[in-house]
N, C-alpha and C. Protein backbone atom coordinates (compact mmCIF):
# COMPACT_ATOMS: atom_id res chain seq x y z
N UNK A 1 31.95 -73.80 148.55
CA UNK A 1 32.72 -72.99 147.64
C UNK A 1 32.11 -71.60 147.62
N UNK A 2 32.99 -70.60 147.90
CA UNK A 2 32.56 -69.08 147.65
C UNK A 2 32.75 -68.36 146.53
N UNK A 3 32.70 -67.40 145.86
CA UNK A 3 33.53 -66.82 145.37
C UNK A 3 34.09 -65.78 145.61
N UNK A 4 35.42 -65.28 144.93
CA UNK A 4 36.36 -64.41 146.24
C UNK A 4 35.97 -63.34 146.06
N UNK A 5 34.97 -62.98 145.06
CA UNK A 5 34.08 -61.26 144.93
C UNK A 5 32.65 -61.94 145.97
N UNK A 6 32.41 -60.85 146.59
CA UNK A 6 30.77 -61.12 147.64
C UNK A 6 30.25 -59.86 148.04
N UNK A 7 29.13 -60.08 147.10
CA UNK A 7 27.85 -59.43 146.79
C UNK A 7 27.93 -58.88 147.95
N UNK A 8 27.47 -57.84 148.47
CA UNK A 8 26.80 -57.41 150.26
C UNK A 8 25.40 -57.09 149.96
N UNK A 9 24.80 -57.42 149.26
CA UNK A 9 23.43 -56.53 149.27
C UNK A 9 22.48 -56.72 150.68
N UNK A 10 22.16 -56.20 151.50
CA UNK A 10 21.45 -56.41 152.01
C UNK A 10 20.10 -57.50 152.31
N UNK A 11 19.75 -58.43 152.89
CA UNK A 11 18.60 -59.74 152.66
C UNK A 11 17.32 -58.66 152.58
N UNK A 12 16.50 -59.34 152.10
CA UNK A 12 15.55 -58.40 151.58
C UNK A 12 14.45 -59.17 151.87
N UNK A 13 13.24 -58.97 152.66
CA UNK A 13 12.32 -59.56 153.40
C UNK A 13 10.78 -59.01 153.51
N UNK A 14 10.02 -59.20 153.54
CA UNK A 14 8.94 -59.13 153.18
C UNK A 14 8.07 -57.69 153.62
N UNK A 15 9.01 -56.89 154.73
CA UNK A 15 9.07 -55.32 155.66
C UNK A 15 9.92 -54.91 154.65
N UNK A 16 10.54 -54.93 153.83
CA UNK A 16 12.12 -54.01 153.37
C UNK A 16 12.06 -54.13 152.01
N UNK A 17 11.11 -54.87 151.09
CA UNK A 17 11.39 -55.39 149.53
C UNK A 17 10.60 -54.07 148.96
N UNK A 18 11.25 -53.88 147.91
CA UNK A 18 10.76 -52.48 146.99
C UNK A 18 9.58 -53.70 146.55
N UNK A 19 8.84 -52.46 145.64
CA UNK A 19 7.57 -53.08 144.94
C UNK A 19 7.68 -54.04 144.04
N UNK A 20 8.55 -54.05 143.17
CA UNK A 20 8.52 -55.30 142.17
C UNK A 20 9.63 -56.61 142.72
N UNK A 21 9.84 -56.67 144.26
CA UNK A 21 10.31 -57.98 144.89
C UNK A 21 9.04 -58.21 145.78
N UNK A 22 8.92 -57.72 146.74
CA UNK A 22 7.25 -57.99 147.61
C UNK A 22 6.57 -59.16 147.06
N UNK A 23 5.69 -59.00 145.87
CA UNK A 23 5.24 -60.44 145.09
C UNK A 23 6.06 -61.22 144.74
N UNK A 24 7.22 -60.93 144.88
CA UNK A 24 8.23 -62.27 144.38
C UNK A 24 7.98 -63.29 145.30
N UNK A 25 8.63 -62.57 146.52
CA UNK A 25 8.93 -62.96 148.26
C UNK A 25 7.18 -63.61 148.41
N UNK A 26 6.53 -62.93 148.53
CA UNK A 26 4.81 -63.53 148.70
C UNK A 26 5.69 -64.69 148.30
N UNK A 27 5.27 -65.17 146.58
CA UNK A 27 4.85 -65.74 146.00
C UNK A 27 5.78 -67.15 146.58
N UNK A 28 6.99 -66.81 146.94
CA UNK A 28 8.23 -68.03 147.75
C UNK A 28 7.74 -68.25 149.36
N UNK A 29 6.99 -67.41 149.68
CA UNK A 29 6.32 -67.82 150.92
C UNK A 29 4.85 -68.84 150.95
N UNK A 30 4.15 -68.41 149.62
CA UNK A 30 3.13 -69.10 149.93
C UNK A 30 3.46 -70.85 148.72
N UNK A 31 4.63 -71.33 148.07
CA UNK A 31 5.49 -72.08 147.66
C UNK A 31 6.29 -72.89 148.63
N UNK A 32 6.76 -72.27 149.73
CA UNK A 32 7.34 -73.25 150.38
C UNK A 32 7.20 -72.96 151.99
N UNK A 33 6.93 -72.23 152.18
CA UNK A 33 6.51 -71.58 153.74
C UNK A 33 6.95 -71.27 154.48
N UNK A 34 8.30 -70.76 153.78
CA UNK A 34 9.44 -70.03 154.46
C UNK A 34 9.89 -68.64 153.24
N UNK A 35 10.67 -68.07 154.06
CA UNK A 35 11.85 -67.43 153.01
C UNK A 35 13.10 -67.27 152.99
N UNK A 36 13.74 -68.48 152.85
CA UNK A 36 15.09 -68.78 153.03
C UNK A 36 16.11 -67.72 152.99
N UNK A 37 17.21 -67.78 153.51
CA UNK A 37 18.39 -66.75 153.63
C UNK A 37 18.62 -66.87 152.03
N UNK A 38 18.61 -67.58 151.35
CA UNK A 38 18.81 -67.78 149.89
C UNK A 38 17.75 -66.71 149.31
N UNK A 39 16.36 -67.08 149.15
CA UNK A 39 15.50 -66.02 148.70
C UNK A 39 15.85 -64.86 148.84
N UNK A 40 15.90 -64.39 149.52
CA UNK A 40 16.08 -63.52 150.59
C UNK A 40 17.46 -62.16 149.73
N UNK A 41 18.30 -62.67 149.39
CA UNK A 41 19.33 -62.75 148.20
C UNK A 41 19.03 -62.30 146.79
N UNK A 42 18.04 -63.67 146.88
CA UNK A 42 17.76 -63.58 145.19
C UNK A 42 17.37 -62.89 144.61
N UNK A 43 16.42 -62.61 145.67
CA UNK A 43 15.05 -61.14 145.32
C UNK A 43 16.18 -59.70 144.61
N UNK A 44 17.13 -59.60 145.27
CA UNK A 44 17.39 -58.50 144.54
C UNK A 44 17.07 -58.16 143.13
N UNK A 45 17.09 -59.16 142.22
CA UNK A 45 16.83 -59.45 141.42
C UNK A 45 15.70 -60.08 140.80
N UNK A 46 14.41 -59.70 141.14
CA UNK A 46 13.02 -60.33 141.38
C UNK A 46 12.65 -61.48 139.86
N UNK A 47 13.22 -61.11 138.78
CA UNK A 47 13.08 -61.99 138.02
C UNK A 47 14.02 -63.23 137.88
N UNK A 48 14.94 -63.08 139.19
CA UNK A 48 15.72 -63.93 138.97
C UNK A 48 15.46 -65.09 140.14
N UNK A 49 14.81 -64.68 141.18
CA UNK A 49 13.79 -65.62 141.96
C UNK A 49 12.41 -65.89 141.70
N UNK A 50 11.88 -65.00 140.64
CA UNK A 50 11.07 -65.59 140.17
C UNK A 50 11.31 -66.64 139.11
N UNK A 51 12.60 -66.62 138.18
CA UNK A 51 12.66 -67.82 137.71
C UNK A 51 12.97 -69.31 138.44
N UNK A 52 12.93 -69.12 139.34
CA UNK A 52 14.08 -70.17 140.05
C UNK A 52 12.53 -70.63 140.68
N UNK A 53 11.78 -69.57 141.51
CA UNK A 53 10.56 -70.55 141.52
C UNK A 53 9.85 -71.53 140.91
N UNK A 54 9.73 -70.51 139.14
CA UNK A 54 9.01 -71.34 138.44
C UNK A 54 9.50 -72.63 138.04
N UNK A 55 10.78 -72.19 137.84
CA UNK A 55 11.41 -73.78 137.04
C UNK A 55 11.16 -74.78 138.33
N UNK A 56 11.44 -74.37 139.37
CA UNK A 56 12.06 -74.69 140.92
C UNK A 56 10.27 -76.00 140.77
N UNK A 57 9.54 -75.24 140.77
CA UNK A 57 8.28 -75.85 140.64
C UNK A 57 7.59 -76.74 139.46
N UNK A 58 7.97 -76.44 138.15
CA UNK A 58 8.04 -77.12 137.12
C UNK A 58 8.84 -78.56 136.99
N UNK A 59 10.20 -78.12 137.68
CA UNK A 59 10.89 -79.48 137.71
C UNK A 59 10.40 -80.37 138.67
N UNK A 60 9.70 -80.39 139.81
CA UNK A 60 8.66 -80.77 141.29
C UNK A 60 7.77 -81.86 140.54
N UNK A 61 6.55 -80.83 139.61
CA UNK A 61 5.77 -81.26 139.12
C UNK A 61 5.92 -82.01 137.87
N UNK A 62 7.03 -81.69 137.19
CA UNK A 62 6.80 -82.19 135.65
C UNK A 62 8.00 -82.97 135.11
N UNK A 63 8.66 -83.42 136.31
CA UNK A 63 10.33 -83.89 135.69
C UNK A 63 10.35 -85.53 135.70
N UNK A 64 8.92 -86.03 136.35
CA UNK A 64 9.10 -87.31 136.07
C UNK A 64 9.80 -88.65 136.95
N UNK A 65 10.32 -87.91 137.76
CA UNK A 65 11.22 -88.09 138.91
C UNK A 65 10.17 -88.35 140.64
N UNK A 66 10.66 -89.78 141.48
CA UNK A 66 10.05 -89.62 142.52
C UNK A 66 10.92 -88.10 143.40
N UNK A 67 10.19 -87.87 144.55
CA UNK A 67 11.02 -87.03 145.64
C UNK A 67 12.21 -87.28 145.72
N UNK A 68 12.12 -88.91 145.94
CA UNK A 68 13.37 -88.94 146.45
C UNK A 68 14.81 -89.30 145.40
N UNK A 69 14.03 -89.37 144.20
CA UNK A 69 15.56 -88.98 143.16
C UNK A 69 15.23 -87.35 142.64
N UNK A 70 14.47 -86.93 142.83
CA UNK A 70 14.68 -84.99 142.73
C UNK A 70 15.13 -84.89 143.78
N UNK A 71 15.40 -85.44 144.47
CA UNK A 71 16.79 -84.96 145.83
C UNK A 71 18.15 -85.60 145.41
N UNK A 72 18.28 -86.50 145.14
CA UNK A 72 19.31 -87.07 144.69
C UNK A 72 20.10 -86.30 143.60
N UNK A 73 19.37 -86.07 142.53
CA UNK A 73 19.51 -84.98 141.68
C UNK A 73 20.00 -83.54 142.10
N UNK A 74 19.17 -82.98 142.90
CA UNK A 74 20.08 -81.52 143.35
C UNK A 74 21.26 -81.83 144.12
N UNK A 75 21.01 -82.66 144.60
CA UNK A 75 21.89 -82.68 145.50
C UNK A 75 23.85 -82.98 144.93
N UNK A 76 23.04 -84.04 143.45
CA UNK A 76 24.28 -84.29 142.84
C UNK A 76 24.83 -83.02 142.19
N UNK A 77 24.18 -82.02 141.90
CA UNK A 77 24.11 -80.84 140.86
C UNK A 77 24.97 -79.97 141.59
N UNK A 78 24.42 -79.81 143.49
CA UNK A 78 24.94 -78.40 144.00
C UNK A 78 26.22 -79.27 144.82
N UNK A 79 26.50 -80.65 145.11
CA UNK A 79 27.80 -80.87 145.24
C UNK A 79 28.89 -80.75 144.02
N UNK A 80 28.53 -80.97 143.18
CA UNK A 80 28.96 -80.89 142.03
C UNK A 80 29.86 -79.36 141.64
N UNK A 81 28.71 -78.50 142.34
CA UNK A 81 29.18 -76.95 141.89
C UNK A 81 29.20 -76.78 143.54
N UNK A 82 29.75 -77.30 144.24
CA UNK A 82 30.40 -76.90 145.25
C UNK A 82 29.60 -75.76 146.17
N UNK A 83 28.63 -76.09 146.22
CA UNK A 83 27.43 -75.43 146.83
C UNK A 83 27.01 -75.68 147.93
N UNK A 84 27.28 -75.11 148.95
CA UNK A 84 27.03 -75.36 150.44
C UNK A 84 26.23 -75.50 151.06
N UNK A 85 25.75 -74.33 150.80
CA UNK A 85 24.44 -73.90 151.54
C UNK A 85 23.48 -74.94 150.47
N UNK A 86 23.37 -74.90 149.35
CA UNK A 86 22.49 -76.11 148.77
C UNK A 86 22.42 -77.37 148.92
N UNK A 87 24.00 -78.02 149.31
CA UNK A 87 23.93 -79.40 149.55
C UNK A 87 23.74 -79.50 151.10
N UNK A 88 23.61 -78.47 152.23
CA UNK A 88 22.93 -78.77 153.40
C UNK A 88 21.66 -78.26 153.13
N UNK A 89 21.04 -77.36 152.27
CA UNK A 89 19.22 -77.60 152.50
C UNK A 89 19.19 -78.69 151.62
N UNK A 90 19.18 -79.46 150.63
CA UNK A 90 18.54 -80.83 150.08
C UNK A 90 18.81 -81.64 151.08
N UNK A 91 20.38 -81.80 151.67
CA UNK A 91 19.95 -83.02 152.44
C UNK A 91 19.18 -83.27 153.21
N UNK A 92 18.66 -81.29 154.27
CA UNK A 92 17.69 -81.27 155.25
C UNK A 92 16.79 -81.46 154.87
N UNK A 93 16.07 -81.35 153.39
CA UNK A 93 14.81 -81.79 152.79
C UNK A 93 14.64 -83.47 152.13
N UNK A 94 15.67 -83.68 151.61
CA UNK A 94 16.15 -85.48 151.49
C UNK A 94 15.63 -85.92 152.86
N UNK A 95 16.50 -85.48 154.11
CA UNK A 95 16.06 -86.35 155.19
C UNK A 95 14.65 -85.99 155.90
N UNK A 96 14.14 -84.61 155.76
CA UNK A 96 12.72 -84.35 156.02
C UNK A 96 11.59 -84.52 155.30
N UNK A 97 11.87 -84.43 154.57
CA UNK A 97 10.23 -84.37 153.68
C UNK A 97 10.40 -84.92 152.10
N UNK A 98 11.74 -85.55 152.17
CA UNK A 98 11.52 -86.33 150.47
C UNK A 98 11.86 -87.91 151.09
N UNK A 99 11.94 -88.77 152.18
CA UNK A 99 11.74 -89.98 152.34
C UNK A 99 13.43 -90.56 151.72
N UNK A 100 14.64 -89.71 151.56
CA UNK A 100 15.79 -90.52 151.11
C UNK A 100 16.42 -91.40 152.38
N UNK A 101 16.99 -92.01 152.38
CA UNK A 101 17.42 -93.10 153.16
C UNK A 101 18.71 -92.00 153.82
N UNK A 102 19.00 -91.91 155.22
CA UNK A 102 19.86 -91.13 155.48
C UNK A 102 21.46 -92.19 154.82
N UNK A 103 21.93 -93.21 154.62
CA UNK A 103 22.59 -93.57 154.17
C UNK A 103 23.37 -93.23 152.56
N UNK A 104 22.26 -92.78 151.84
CA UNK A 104 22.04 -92.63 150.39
C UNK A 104 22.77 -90.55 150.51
N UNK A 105 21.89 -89.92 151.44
CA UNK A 105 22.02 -88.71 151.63
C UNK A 105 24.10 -88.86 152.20
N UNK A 106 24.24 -89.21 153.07
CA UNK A 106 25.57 -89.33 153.59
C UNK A 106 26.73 -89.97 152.64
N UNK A 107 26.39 -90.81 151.68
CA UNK A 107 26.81 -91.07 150.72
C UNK A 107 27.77 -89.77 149.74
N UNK A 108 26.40 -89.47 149.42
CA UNK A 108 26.37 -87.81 148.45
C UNK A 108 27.05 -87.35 148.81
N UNK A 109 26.81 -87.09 150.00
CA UNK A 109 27.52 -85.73 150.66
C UNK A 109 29.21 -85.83 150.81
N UNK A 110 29.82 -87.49 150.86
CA UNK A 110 30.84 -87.51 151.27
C UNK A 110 31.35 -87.94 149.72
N UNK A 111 30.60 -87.82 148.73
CA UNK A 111 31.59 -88.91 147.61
C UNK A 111 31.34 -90.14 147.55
N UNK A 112 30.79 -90.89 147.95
CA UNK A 112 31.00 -92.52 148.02
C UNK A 112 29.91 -92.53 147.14
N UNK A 113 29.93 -93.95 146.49
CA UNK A 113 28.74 -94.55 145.43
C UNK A 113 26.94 -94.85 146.60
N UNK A 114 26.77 -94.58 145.82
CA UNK A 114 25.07 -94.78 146.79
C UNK A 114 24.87 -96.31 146.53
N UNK A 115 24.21 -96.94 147.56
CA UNK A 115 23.47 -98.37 147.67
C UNK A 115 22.86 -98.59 146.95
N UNK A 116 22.61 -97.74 145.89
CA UNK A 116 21.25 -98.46 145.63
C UNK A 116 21.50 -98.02 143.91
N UNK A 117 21.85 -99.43 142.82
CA UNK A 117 21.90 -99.47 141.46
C UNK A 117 21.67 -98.21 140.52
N UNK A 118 20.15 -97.68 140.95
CA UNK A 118 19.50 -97.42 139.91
C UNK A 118 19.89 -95.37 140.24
N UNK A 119 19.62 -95.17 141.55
CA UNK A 119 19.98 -93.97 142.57
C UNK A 119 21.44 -93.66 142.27
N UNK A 120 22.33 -94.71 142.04
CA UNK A 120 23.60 -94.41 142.02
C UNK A 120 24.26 -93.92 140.36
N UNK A 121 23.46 -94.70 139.33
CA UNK A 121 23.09 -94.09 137.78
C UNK A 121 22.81 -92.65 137.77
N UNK A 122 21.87 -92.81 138.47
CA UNK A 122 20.94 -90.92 138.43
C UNK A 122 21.86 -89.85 139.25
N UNK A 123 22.57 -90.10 140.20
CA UNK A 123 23.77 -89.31 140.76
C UNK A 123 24.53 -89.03 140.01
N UNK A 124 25.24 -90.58 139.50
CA UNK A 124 26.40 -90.16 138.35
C UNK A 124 26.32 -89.34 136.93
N UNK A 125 25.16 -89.56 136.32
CA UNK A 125 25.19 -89.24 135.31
C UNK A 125 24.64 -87.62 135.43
N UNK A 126 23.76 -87.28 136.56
CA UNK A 126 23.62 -85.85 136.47
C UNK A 126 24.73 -85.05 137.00
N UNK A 127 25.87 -85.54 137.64
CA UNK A 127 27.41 -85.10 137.93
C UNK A 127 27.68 -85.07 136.54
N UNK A 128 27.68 -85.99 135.61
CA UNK A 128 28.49 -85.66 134.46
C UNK A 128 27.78 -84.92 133.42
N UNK A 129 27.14 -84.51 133.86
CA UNK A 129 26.18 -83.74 132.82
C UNK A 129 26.51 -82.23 133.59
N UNK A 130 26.41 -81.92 134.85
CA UNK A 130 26.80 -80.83 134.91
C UNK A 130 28.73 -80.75 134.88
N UNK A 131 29.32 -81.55 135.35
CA UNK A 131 30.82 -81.76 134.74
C UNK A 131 31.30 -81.03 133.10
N UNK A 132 30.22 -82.02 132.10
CA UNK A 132 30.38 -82.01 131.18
C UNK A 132 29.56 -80.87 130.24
N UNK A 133 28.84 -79.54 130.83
CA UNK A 133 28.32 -78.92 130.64
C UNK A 133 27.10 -79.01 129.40
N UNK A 134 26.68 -80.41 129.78
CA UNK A 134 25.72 -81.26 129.31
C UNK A 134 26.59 -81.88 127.89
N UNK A 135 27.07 -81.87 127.83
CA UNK A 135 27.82 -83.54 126.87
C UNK A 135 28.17 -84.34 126.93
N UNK A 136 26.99 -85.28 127.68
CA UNK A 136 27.59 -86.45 128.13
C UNK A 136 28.24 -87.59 126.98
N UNK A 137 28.46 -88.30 127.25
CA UNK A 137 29.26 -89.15 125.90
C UNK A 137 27.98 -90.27 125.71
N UNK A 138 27.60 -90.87 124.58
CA UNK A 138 26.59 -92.28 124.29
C UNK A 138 26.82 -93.40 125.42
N UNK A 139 28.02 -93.36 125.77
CA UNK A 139 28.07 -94.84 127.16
C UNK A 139 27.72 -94.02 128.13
N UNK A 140 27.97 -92.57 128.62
CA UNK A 140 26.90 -92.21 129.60
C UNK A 140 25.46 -92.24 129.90
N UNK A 141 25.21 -92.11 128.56
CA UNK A 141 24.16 -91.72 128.18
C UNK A 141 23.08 -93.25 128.38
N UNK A 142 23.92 -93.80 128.03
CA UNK A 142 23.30 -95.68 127.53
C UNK A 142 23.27 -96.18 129.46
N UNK A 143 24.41 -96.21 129.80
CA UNK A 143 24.26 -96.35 131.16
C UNK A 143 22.97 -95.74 131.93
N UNK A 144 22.63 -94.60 131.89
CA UNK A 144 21.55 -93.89 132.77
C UNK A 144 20.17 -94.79 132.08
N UNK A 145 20.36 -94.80 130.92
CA UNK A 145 19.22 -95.63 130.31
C UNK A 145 19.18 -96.82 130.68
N UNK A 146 19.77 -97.89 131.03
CA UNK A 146 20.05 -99.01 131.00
C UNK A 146 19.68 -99.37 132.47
N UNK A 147 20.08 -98.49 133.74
CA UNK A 147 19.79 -98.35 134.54
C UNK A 147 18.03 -98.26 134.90
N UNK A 148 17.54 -98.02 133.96
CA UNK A 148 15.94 -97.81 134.18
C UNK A 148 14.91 -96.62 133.88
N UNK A 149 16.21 -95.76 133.29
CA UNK A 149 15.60 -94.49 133.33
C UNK A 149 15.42 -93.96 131.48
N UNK A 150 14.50 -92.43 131.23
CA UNK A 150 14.66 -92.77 129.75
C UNK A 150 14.74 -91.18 129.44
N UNK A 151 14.74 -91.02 128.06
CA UNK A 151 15.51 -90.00 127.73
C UNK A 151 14.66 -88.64 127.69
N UNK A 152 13.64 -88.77 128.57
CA UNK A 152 12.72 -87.50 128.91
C UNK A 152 13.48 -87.29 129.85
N UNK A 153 13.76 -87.96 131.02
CA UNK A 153 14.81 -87.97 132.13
C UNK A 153 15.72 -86.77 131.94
N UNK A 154 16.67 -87.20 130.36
CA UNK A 154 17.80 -86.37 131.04
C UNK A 154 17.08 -85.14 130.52
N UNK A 155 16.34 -84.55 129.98
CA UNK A 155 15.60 -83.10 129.91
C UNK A 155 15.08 -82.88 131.48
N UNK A 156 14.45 -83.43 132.72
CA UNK A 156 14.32 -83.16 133.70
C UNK A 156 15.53 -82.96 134.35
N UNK A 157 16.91 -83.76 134.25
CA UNK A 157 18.13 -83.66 134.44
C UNK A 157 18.21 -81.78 134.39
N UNK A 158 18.22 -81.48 133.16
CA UNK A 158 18.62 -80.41 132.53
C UNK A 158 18.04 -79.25 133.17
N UNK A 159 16.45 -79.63 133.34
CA UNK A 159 16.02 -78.30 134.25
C UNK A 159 16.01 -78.19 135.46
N UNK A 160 16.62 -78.78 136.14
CA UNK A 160 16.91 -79.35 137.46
C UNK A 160 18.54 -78.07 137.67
N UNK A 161 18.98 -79.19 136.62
CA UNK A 161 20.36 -78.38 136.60
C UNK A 161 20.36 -76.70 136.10
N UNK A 162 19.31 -76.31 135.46
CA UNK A 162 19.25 -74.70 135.36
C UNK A 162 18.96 -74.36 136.62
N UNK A 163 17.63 -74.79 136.78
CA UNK A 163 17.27 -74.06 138.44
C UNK A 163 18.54 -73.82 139.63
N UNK A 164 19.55 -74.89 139.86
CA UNK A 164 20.21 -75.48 140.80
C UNK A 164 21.41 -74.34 140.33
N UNK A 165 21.73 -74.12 138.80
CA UNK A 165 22.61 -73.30 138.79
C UNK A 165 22.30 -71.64 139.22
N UNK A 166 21.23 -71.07 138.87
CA UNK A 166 20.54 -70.15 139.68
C UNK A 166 20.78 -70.21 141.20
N UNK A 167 20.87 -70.96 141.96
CA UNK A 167 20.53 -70.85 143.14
C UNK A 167 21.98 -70.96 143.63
N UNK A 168 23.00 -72.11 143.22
CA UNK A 168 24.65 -71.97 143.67
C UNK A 168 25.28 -70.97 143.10
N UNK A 169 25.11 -70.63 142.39
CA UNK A 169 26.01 -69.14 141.63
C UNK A 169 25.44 -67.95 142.68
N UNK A 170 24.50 -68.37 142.92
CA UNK A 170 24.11 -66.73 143.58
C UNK A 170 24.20 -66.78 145.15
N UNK A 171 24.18 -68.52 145.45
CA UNK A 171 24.56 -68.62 146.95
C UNK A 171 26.72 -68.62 146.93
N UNK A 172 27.24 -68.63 146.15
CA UNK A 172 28.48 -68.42 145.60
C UNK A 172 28.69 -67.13 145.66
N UNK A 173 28.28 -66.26 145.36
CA UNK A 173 28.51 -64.52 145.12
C UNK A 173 28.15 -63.87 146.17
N UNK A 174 26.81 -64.38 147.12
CA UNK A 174 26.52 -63.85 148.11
C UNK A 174 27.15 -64.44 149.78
N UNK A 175 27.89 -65.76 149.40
CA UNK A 175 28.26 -66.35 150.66
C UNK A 175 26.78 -66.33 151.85
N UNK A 176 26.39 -67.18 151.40
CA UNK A 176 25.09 -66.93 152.00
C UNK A 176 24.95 -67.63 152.76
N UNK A 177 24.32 -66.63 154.34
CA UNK A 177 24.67 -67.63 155.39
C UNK A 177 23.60 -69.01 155.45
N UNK A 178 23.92 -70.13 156.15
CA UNK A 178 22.69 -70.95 156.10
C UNK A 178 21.87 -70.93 156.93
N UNK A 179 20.51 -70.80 156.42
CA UNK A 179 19.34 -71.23 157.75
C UNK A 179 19.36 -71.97 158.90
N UNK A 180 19.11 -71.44 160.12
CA UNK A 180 19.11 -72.60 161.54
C UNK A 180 18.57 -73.92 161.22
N UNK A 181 17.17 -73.72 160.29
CA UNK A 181 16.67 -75.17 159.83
C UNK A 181 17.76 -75.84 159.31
N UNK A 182 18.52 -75.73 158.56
CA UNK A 182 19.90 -76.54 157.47
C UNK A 182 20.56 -76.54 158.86
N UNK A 183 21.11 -76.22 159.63
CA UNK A 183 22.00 -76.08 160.38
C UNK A 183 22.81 -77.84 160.79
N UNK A 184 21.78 -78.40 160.88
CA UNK A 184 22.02 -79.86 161.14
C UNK A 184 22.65 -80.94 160.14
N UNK A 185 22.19 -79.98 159.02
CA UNK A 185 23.01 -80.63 157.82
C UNK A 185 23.69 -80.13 157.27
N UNK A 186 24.49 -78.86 157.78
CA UNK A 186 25.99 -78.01 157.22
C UNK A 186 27.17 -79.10 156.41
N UNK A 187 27.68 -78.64 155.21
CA UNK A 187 28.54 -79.27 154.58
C UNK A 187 29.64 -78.27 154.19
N UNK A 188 30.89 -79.11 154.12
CA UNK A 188 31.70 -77.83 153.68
C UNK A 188 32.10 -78.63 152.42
N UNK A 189 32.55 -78.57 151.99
CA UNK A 189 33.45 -78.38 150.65
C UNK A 189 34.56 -78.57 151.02
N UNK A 190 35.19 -79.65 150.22
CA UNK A 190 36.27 -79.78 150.36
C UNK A 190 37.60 -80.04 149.36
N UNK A 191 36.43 -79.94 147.84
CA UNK A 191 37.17 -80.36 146.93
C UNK A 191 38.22 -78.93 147.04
């Protein structure tokens, strides 16, 4: 999903960033060891990739969640908001370096219920939480619980879903192309 206004700003890179993006960009290089066509974007706005780091990293460390349902999670968030370029880098990170079952990832990506009970709770209910612009109803709510999970959860839900909205709104405005790394896991949108 695009949107039909698009940003042109120029990508902005670690030779070309005015002074108060430079430490942004560092700081997303020595974080993930790249600087994505996304970053790259964001920086225009240096406090606005710097938030996306921090939360980006807060939710990593502090959400309570294995890897491989903080993939499940974005992934439900930026299909959700129709996010392209986001739902091909999670899946390239789902299938590289967070251990998801490529079945579970292909799932997501196409709509279908995931294999697996507890994975397929944590999909649904963080779809309806960003659906429902966090109001989920008590049987949603009871379901995700019931499933195994508890109500610190849906606060990791929540900052998951800030970060994730940061990053599709602005990969939305900028039509941002995707990295050769994602390349293998391109998704379009089709709702």
């Amino acid at each position: 999903m695009l949107a039909e206004y698009q940003i042109t700003l120029p990508p902005q890179t670690l030779d070309n960033a005015g002074a108060d993006a430079k430490p942004v960009l560092e700081k997303a290089l020595a974080q993930v060891g790249v600087i994505p066509n996304m970053y790259a974007r964001m920086v225009h706005l240096p406090g606005l990739l710097d938030t996306y780091l921090h939360g980006y990293a807060a939710f990593r460390g502090q959400s309570g969640f294995s890897t491989q349902e903080q993939e499940i999670i974005f992934l439900a968030i930026s299909r959700e908001n129709g996010c392209e370029y986001c739902v091909a880098a999670h899946s390239f990170i789902a299938d590289k370096k967070s251990g998801v079952p490529p079945e579970v990832t292909d799932a997501m990506r196409d709509g279908r219920p995931i294999p697996n009970a507890k994975l397929q709770a944590l999909a649904e209910f963080t779809r309806i939480m960003v659906a429902s612009r966090g109001l989920p109803s008590s049987a949603d709510a009871e379901a995700f619980l019931a499933a195994g999970h508890e109500d610190r959860h849906i606060l990791g839900i929540v900052l998951a879903i800030s970060v994730k909205t940061l990053s599709n709104y602005t990969n939305h405005l900028f039509h941002t192309p995707l990295d050769a790394m994602f390349e293998s896991r391109r998704w379009k949108n089709t709702a």
